[in-house]
PDB file of N, CA and C in Angstrom:
ATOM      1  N   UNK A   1      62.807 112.123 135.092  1.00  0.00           N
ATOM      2  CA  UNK A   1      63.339 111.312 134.026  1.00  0.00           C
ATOM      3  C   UNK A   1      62.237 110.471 133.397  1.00  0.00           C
ATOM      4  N   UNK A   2      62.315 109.977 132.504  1.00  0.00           N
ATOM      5  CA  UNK A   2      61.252 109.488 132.110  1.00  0.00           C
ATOM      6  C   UNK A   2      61.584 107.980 131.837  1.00  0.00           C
ATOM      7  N   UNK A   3      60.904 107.360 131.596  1.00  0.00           N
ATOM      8  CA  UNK A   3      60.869 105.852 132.225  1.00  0.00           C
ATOM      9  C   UNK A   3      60.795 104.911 130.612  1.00  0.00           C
ATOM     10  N   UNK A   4      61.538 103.711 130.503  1.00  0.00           N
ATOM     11  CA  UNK A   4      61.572 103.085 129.221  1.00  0.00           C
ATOM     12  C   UNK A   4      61.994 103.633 128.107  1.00  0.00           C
ATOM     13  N   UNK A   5      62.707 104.650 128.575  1.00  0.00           N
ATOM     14  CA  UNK A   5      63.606 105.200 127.001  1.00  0.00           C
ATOM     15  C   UNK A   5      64.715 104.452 126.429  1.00  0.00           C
ATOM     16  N   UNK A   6      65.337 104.085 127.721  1.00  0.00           N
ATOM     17  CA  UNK A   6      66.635 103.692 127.628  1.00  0.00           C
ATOM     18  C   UNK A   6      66.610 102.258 127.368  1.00  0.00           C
ATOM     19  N   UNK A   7      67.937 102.066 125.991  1.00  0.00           N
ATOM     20  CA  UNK A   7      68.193 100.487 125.377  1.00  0.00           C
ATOM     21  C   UNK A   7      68.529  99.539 126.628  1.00  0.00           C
ATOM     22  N   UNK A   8      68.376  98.453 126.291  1.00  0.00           N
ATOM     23  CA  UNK A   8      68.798  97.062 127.137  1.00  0.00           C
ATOM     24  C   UNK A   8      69.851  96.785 126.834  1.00  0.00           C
ATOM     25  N   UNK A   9      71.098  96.868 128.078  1.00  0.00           N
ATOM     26  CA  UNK A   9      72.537  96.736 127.947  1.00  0.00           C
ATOM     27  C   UNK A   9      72.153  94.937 128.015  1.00  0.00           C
ATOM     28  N   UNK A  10      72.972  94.391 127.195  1.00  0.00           N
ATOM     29  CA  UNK A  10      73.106  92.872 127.381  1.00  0.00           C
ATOM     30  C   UNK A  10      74.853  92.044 127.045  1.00  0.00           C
ATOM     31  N   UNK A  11      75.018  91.183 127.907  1.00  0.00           N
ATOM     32  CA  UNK A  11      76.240  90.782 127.495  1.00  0.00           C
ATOM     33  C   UNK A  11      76.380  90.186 126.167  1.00  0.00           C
ATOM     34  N   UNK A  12      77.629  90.731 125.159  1.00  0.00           N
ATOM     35  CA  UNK A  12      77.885  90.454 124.103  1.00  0.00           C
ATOM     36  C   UNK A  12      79.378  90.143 123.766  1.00  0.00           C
ATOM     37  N   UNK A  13      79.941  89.191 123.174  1.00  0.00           N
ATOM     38  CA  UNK A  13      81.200  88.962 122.976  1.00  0.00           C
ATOM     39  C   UNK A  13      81.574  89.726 121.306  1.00  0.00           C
ATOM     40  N   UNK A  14      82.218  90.716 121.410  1.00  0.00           N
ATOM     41  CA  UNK A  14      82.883  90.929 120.187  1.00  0.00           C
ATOM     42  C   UNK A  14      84.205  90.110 119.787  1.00  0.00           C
ATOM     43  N   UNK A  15      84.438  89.728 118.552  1.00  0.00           N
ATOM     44  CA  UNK A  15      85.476  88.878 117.959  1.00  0.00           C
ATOM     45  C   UNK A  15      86.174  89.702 116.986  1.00  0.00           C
ATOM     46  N   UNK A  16      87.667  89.762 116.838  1.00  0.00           N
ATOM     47  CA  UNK A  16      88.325  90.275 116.308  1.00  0.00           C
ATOM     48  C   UNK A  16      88.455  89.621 114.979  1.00  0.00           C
ATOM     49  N   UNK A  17      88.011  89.870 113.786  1.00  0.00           N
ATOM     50  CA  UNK A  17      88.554  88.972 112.498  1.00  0.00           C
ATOM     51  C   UNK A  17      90.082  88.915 112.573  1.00  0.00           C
ATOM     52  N   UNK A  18      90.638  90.210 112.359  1.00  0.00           N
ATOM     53  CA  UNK A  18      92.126  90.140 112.001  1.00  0.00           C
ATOM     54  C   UNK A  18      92.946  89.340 113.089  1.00  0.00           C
ATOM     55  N   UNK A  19      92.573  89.518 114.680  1.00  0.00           N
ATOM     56  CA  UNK A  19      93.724  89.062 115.070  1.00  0.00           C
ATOM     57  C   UNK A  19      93.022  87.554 115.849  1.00  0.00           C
ATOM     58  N   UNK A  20      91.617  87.377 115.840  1.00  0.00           N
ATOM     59  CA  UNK A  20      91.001  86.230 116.764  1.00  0.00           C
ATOM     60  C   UNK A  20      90.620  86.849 118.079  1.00  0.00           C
ATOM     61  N   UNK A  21      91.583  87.994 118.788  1.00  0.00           N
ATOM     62  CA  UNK A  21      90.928  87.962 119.979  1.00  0.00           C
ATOM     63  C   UNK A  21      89.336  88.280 119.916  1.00  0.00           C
ATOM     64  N   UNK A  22      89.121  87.922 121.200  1.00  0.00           N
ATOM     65  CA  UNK A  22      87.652  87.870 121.865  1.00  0.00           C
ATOM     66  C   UNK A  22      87.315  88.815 123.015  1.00  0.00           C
ATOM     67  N   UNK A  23      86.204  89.318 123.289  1.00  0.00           N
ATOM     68  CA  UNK A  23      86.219  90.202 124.290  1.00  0.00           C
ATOM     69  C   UNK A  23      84.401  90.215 124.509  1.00  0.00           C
ATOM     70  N   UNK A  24      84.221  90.083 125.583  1.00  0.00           N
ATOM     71  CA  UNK A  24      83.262  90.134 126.542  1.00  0.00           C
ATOM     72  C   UNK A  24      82.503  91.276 127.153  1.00  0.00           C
ATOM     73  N   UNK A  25      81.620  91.962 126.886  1.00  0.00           N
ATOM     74  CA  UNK A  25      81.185  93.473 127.263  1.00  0.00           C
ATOM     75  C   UNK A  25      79.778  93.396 127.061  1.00  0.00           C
ATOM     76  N   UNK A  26      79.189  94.939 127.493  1.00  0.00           N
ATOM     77  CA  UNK A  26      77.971  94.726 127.151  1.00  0.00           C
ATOM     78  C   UNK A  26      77.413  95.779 126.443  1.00  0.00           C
ATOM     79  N   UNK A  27      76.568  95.500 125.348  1.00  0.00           N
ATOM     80  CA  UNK A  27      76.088  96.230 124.467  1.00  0.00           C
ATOM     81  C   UNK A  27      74.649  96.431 123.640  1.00  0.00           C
ATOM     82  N   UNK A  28      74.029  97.037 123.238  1.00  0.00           N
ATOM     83  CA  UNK A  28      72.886  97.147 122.757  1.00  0.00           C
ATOM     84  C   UNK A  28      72.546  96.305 121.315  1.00  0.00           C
ATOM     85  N   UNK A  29      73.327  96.134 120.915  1.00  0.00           N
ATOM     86  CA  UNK A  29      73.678  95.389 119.448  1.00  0.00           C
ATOM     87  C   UNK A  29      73.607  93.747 119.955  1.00  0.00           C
ATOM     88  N   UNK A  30      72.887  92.799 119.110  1.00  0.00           N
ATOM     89  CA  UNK A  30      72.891  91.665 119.502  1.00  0.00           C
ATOM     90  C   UNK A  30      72.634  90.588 117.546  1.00  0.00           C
ATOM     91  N   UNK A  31      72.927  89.254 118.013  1.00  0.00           N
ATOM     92  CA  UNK A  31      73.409  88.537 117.171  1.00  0.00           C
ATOM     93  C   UNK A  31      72.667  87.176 116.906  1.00  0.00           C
ATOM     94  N   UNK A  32      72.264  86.721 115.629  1.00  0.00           N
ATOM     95  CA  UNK A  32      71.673  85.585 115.860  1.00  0.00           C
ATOM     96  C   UNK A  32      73.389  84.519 116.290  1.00  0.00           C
ATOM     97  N   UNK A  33      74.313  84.798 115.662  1.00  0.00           N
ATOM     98  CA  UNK A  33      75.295  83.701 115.855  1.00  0.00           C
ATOM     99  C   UNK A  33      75.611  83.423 117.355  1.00  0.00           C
ATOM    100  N   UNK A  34      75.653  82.644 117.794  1.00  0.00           N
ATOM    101  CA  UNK A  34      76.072  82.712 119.539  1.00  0.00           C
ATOM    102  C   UNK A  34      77.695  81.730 119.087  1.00  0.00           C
ATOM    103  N   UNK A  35      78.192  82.515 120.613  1.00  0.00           N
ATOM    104  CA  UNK A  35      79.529  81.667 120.931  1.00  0.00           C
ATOM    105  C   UNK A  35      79.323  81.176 122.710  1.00  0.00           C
ATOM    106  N   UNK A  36      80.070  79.927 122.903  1.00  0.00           N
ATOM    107  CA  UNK A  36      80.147  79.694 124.482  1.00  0.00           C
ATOM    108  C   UNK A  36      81.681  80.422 124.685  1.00  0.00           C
ATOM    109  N   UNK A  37      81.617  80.895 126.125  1.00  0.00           N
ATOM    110  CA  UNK A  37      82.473  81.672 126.671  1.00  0.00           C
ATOM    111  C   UNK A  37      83.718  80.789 127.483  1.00  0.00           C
ATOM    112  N   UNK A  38      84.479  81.250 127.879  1.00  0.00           N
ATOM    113  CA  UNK A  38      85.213  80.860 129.123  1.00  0.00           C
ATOM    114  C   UNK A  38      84.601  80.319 130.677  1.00  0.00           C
ATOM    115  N   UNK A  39      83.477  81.238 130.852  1.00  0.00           N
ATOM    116  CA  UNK A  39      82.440  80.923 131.651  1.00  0.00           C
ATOM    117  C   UNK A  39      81.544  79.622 131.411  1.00  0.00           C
ATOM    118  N   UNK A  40      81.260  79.162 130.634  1.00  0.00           N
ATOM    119  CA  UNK A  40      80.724  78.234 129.795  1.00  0.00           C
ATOM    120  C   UNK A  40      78.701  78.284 129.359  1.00  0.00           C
ATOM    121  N   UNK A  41      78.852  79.942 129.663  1.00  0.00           N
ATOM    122  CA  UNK A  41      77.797  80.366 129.041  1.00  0.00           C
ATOM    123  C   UNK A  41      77.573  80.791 127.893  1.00  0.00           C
ATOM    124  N   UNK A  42      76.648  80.901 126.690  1.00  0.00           N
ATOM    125  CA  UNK A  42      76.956  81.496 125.250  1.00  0.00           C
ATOM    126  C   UNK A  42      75.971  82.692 125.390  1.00  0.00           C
ATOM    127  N   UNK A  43      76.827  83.342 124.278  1.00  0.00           N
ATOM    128  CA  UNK A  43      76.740  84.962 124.193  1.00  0.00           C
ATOM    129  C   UNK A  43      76.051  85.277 122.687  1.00  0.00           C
ATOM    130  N   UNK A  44      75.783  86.285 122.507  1.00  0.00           N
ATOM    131  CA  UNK A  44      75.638  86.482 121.401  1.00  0.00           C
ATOM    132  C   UNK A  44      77.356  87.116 120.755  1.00  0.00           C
ATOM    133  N   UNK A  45      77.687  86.989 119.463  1.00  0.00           N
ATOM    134  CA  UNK A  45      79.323  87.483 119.104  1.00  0.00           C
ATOM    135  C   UNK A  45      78.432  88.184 117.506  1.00  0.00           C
ATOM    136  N   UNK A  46      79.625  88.899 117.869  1.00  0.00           N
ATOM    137  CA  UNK A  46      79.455  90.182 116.878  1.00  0.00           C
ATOM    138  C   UNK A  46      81.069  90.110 115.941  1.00  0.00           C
ATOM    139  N   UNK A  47      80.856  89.469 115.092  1.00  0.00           N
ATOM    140  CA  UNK A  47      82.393  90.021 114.711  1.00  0.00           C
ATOM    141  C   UNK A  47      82.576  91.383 114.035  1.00  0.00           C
ATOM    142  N   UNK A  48      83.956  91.709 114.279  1.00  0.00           N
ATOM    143  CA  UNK A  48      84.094  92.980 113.966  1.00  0.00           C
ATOM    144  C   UNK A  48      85.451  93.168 113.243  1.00  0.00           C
ATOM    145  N   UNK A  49      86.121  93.613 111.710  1.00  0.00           N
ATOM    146  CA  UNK A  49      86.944  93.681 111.319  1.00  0.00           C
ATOM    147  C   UNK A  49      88.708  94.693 111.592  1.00  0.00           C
ATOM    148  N   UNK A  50      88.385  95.267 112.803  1.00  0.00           N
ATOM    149  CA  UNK A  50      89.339  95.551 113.293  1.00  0.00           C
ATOM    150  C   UNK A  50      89.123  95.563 115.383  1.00  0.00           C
ATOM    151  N   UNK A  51      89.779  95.765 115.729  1.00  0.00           N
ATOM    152  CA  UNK A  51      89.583  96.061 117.351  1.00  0.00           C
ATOM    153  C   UNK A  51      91.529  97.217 117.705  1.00  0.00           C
ATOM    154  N   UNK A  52      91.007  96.791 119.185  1.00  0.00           N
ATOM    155  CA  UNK A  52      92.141  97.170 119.894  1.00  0.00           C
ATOM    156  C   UNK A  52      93.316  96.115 119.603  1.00  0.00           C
ATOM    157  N   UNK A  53      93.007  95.348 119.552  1.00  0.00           N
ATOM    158  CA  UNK A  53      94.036  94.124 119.783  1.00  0.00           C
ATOM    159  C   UNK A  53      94.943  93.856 118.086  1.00  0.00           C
ATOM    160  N   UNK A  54      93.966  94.674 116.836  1.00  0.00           N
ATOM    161  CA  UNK A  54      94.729  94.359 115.878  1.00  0.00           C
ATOM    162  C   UNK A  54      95.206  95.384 115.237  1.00  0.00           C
ATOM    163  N   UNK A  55      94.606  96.709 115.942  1.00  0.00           N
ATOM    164  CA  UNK A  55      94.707  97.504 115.345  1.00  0.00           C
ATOM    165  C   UNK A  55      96.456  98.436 115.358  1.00  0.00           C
ATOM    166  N   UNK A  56      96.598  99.367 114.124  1.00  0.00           N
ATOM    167  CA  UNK A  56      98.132  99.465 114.231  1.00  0.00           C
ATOM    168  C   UNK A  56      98.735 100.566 115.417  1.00  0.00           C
ATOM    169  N   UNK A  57      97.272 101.712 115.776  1.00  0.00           N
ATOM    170  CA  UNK A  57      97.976 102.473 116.984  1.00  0.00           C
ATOM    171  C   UNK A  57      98.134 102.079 117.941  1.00  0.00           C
ATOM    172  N   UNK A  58      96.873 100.397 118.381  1.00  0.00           N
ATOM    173  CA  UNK A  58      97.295 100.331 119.821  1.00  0.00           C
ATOM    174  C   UNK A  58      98.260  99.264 120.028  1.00  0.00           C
ATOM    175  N   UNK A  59      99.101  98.908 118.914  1.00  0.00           N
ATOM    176  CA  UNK A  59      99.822  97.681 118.987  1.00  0.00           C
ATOM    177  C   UNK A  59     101.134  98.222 118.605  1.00  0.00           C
ATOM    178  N   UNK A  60     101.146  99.563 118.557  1.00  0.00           N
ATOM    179  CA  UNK A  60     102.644  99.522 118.708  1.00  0.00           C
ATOM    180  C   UNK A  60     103.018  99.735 117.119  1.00  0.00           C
ATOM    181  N   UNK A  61     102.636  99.349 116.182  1.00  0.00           N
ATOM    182  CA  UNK A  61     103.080  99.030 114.746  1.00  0.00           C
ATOM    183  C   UNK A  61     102.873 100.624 113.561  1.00  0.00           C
ATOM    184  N   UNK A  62     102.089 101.247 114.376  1.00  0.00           N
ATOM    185  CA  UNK A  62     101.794 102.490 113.473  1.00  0.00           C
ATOM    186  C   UNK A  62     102.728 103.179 112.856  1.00  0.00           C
ATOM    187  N   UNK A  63     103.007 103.689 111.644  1.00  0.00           N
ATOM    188  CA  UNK A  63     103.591 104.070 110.732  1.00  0.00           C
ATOM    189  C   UNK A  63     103.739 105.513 110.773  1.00  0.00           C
ATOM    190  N   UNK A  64     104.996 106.272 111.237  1.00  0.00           N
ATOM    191  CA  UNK A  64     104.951 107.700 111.218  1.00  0.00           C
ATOM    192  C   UNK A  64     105.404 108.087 109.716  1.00  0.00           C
ATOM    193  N   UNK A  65     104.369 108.956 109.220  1.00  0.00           N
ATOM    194  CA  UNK A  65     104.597 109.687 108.330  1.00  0.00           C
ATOM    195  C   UNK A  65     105.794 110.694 108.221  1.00  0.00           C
ATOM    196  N   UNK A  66     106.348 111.129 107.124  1.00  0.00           N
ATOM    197  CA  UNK A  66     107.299 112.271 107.208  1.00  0.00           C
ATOM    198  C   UNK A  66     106.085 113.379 106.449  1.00  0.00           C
ATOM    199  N   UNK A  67     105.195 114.300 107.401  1.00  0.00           N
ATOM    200  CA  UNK A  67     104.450 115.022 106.950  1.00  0.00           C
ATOM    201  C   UNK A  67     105.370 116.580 106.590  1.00  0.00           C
ATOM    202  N   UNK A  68     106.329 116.711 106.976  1.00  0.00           N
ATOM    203  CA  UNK A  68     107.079 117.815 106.329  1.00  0.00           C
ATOM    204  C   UNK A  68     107.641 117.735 104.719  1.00  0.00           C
ATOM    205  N   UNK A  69     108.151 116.860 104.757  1.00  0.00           N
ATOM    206  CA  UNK A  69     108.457 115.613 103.508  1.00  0.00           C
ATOM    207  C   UNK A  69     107.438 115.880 102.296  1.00  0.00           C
ATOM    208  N   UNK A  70     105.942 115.638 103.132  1.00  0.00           N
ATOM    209  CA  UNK A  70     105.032 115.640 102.198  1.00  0.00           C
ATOM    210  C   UNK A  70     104.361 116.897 101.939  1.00  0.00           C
ATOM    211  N   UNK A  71     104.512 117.730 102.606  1.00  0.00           N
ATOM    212  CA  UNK A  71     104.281 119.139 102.284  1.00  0.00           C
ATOM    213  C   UNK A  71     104.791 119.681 101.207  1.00  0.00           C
ATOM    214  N   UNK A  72     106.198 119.319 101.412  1.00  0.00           N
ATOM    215  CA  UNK A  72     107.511 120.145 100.288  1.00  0.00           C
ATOM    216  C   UNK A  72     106.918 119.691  99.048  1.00  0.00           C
ATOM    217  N   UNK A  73     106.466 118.104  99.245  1.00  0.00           N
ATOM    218  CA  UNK A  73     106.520 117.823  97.709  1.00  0.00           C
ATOM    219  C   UNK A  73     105.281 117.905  96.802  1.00  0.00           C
ATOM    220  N   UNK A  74     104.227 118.755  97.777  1.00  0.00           N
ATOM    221  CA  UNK A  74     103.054 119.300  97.237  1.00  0.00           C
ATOM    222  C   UNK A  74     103.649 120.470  96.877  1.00  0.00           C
ATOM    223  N   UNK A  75     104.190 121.024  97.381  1.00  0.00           N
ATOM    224  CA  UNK A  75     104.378 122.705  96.941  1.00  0.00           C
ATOM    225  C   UNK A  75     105.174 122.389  95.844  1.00  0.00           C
ATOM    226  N   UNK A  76     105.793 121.365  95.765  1.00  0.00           N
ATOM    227  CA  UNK A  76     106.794 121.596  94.330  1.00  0.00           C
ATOM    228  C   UNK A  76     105.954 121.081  93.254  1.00  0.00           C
ATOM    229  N   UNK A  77     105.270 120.145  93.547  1.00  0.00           N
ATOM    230  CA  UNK A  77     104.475 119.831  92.916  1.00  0.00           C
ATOM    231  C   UNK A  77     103.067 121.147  91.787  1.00  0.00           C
ATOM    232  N   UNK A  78     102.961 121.569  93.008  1.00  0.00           N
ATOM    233  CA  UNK A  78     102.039 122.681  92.260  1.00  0.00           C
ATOM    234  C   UNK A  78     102.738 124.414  92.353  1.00  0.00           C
ATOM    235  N   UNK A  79     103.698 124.522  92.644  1.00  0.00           N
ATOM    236  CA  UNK A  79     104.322 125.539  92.782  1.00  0.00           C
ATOM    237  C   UNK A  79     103.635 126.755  91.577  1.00  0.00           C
ATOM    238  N   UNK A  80     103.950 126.150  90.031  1.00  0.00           N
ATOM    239  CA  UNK A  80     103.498 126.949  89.129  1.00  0.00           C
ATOM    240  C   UNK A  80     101.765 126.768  88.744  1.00  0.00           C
ATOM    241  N   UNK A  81     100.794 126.082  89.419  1.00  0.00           N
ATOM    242  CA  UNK A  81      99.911 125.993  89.102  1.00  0.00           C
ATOM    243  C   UNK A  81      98.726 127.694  89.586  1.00  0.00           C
ATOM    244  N   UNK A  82      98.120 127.724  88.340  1.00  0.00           N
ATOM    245  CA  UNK A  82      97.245 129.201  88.872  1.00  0.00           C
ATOM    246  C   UNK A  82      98.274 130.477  88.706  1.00  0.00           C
ATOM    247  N   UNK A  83      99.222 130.636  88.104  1.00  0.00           N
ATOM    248  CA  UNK A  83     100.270 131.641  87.754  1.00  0.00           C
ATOM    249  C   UNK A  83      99.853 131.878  86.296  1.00  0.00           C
TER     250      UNK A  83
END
């Protein structure tokens, strides 16, 4: 294997814009903004405009399409087109 290829994992807090949560991990990406933690150490924070916590599949809120629905009304839509 070869030696010094690999990035420096470092602890980083990502911040949710949409919903506020916060989350603690570690990552290669780093930040001049710092936040203090729960721990009462500061991190570098990354905000980020969606996550798990706001997002609509993992919260339950996701919107099922009627994709049969929308099929029909392409085909009727172009039924006579290219004839």
């Amino acid at each position: 294997m070869k030696t010094d290829i690999h990035p420096d994992y470092a602890p980083v807090v990502f911040r949710d814009l949409a919903s506020g949560a916060t989350f603690l991990t570690r990552s290669t990406v780093s930040s001049d903004k710092t936040i203090e933690w729960e721990d009462g150490n500061s991190y570098p924070v990354i905000d980020v405009e969606i996550s798990s916590a706001s997002h609509p599949f993992y919260t339950g809120k996701q919107r099922i399409l009627d994709s049969a629905g929308r099929v029909e009304k392409f085909n009727q839509r172009f039924k006579n087109f290219g004839k």
